[in-house]
N, C-alpha and C. Protein backbone atom coordinates (compact mmCIF):
# COMPACT_ATOMS: atom_id res chain seq x y z
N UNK A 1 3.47 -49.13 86.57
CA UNK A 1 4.89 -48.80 86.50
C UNK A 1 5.08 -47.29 86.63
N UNK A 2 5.91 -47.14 87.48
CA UNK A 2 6.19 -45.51 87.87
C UNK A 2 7.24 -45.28 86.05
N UNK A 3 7.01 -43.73 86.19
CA UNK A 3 8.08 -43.44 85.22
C UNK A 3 9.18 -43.22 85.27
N UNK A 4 10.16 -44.07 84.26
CA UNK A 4 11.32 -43.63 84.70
C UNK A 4 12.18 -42.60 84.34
N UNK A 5 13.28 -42.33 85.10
CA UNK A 5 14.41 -41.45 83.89
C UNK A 5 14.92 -41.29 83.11
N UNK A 6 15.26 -40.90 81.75
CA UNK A 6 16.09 -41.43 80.27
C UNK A 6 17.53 -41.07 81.04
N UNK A 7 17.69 -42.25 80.51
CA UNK A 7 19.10 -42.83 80.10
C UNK A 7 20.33 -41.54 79.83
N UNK A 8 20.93 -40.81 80.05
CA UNK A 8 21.52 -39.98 79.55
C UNK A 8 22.65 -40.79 78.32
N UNK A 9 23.02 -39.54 77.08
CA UNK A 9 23.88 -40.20 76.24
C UNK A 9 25.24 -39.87 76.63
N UNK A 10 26.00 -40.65 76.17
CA UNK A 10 27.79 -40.92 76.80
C UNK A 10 28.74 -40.42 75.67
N UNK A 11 29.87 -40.06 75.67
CA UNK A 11 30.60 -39.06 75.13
C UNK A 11 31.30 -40.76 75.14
N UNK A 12 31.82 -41.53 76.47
CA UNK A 12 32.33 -42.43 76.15
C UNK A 12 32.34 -43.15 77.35
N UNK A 13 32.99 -44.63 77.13
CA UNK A 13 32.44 -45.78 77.78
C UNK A 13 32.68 -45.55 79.60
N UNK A 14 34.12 -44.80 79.24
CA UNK A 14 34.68 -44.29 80.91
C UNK A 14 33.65 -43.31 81.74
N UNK A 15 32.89 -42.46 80.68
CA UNK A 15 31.70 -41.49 81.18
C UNK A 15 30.76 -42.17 81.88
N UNK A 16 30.16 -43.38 80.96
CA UNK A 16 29.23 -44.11 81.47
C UNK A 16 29.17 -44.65 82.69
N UNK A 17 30.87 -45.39 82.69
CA UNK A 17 30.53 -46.26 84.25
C UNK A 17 31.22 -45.71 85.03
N UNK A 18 31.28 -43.61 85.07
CA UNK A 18 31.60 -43.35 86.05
C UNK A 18 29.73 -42.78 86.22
N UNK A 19 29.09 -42.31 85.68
CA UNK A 19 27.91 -42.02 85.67
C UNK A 19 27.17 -43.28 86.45
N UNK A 20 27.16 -44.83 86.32
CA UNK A 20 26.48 -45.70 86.73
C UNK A 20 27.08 -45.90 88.09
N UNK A 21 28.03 -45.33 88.68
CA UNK A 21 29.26 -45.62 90.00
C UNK A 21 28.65 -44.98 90.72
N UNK A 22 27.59 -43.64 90.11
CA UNK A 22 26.79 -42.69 91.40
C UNK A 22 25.28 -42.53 91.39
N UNK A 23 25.14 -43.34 90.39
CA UNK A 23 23.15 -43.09 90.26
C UNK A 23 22.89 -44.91 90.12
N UNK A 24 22.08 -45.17 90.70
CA UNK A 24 20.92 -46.15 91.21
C UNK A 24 19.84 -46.61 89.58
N UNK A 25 20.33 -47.31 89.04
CA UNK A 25 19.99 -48.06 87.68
C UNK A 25 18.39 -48.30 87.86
N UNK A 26 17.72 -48.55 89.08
CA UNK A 26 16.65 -48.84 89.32
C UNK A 26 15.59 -47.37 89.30
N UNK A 27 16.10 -46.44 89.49
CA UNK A 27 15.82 -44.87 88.36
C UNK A 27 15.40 -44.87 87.42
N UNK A 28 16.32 -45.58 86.61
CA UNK A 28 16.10 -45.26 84.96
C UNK A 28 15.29 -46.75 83.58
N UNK A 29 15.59 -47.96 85.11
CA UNK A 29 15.63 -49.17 84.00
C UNK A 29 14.41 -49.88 85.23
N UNK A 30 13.43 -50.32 84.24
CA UNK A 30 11.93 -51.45 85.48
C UNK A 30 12.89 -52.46 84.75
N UNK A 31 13.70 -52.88 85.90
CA UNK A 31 14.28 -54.45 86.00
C UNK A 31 13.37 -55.65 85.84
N UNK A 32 12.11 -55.11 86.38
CA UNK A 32 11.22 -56.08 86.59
C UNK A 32 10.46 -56.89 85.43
N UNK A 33 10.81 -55.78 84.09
CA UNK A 33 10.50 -55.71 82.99
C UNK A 33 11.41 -56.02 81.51
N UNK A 34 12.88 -56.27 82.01
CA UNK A 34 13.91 -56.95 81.60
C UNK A 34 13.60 -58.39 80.92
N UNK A 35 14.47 -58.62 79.72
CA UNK A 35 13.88 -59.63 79.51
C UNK A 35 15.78 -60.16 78.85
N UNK A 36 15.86 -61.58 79.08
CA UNK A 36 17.08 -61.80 79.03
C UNK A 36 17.59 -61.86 77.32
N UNK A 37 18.92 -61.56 76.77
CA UNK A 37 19.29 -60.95 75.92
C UNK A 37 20.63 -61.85 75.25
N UNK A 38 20.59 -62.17 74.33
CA UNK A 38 22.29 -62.82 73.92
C UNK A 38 23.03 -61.61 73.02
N UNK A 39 24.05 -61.42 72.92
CA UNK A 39 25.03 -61.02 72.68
C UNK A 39 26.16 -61.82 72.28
N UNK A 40 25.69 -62.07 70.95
CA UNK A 40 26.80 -63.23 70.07
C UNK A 40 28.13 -62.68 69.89
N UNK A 41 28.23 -61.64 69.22
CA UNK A 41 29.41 -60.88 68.66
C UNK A 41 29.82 -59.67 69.54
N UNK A 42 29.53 -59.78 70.86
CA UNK A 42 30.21 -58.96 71.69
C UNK A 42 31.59 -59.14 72.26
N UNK A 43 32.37 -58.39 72.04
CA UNK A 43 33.78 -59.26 72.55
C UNK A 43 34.27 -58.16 73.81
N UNK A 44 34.72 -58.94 74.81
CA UNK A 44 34.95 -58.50 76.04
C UNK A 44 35.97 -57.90 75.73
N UNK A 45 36.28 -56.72 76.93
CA UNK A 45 37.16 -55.99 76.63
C UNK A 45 38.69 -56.01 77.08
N UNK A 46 39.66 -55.92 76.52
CA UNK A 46 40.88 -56.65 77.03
C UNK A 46 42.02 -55.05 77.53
N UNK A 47 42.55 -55.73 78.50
CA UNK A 47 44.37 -54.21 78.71
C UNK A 47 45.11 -55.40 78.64
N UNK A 48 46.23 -54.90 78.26
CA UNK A 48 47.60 -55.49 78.02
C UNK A 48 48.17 -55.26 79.06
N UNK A 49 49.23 -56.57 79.82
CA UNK A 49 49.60 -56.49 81.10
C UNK A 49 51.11 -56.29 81.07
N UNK A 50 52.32 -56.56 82.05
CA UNK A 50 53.07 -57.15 81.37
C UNK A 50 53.37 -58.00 83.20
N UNK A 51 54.14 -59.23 82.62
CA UNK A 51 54.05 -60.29 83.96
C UNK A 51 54.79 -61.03 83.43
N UNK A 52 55.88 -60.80 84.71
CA UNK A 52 56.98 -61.52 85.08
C UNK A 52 56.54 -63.13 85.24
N UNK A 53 57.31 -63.71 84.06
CA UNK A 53 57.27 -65.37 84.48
C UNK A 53 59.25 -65.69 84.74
N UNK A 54 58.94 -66.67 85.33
CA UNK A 54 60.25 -67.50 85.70
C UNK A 54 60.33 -67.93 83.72
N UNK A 55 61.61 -68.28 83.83
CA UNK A 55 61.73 -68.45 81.72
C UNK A 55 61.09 -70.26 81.77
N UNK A 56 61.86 -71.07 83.26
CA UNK A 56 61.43 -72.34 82.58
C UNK A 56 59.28 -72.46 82.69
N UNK A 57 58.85 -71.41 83.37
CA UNK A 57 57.68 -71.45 83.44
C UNK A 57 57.05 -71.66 82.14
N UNK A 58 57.51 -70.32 81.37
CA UNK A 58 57.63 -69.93 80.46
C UNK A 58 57.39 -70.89 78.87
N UNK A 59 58.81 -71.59 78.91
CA UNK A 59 59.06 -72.64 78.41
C UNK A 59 57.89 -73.66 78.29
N UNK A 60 57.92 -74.26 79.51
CA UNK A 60 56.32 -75.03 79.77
C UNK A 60 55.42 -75.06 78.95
N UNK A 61 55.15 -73.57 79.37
CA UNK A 61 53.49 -73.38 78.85
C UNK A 61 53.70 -73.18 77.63
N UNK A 62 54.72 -73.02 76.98
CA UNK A 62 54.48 -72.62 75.48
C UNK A 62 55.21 -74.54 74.30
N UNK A 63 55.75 -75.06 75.20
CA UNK A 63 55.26 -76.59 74.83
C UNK A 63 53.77 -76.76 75.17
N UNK A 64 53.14 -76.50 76.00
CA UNK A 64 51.82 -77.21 76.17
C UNK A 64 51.52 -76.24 75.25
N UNK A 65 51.35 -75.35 75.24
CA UNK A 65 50.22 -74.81 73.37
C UNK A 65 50.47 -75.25 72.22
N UNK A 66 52.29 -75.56 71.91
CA UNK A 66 52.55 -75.96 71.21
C UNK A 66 51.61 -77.37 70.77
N UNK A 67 51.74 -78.29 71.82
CA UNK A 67 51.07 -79.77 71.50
C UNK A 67 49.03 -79.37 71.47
N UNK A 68 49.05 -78.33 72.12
CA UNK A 68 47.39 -77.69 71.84
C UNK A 68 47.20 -77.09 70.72
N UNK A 69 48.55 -76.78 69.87
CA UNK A 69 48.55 -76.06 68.52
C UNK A 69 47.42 -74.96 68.65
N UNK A 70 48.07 -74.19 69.59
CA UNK A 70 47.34 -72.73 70.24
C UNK A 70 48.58 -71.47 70.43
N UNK A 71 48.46 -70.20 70.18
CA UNK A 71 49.29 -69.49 71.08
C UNK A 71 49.39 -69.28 72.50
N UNK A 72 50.43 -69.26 73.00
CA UNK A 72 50.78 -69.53 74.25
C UNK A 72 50.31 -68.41 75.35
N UNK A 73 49.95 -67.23 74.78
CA UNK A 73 49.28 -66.17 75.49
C UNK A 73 47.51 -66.88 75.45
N UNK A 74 46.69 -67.77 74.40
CA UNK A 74 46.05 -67.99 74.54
C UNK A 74 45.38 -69.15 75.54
N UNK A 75 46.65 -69.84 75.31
CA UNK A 75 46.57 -70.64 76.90
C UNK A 75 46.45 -70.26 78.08
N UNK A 76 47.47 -69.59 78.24
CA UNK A 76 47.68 -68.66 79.53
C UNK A 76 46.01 -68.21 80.12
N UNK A 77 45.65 -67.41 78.97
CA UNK A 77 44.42 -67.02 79.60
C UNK A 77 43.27 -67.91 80.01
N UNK A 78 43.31 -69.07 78.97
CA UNK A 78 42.46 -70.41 79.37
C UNK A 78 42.62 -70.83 81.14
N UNK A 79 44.07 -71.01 81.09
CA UNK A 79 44.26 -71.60 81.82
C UNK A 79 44.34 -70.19 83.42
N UNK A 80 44.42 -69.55 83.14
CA UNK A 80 43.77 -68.38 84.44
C UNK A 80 42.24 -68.90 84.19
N UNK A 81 41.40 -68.47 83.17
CA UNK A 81 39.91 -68.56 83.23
C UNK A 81 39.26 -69.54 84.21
N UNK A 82 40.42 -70.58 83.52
CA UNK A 82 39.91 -71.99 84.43
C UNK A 82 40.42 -71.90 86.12
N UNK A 83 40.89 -71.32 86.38
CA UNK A 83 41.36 -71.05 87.94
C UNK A 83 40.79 -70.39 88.61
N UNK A 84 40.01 -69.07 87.72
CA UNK A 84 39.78 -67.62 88.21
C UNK A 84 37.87 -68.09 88.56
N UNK A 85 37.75 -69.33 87.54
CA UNK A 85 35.94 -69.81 87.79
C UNK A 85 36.10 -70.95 89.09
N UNK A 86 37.09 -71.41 89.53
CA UNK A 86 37.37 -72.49 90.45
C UNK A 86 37.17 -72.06 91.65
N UNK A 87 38.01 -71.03 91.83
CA UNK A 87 38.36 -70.13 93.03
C UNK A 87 37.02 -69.00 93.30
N UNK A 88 36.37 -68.99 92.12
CA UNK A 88 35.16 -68.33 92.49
C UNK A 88 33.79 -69.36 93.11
N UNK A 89 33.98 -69.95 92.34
CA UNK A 89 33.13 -71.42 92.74
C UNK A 89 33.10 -71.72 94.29
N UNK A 90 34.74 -71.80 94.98
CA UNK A 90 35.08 -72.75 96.36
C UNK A 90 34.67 -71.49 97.32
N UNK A 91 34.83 -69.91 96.65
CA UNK A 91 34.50 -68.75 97.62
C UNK A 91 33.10 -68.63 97.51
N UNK A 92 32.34 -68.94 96.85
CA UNK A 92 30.76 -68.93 96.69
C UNK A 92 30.06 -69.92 97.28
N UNK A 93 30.53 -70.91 97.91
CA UNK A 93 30.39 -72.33 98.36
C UNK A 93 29.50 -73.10 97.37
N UNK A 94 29.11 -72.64 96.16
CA UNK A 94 28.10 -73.43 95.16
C UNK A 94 28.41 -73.41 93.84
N UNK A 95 27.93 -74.57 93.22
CA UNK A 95 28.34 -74.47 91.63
C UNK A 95 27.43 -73.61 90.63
N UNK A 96 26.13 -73.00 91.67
CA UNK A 96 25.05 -72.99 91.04
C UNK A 96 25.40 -71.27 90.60
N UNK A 97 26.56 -70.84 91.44
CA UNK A 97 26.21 -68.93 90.88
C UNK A 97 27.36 -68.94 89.57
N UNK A 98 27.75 -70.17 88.84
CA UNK A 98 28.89 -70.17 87.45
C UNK A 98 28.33 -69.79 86.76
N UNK A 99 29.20 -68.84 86.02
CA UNK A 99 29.19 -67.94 84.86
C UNK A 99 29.51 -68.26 84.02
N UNK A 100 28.34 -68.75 82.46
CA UNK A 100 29.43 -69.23 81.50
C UNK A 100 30.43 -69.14 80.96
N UNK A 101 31.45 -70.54 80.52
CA UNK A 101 32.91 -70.20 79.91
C UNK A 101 32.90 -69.29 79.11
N UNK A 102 33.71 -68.72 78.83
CA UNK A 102 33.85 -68.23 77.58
C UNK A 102 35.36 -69.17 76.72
N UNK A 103 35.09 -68.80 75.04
CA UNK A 103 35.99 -69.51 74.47
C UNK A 103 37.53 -68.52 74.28
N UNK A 104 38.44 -68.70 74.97
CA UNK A 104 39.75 -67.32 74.90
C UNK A 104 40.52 -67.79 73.54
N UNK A 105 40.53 -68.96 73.14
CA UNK A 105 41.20 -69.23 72.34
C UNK A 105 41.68 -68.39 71.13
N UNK A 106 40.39 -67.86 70.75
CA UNK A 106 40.71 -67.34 69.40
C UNK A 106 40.63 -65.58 69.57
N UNK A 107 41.63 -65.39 70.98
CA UNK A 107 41.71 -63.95 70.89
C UNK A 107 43.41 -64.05 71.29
């Protein structure tokens, strides 16, 4: 194994992945030497949007959480998740490159 480069430390997260946007990870990290990792209590990172719905859309979806006894922003995102892995699926032509679900519910 050649040696690699340390890692530089980050002031903050925006530093980092403008730092990883111009240097070559295969520098600093033997991929080859990676070993796969869980991350139970990591929670993805969220921005607040804001998006125009039609009101009876609206309406809809917040009966269907209602009868899911869910919040209706938490649906919403279910129900993108489930579209956003579909549409990745039919552009990938295979089921085999899916990324596990994640659970949105309880955010």
């Amino acid at each position: 194994m050649s040696k690699k480069k340390p890692i530089p430390r980050f002031q903050s997260e925006k530093e980092e992945q403008a730092f990883w946007d111009e240097h070559d990870s295969t520098e600093y990290v033997a991929w080859s030497e990676a070993r796969p990792v869980v991350l139970a209590n990591l929670q993805p990172s969220t921005k607040t949007i804001s998006l125009r719905l039609p009101e009876h859309m609206l309406e809809e979806l917040k009966l269907l959480a209602n009868k899911r006894d869910v919040p209706y922003q938490s649906l919403l995102k279910v129900f993108l998740a489930e579209r956003i892995e579909a549409e990745l699926r039919r552009v990938r032509g295979s089921a085999g490159a899916r990324r596990p679900r994640r659970d949105l519910t309880n955010r």
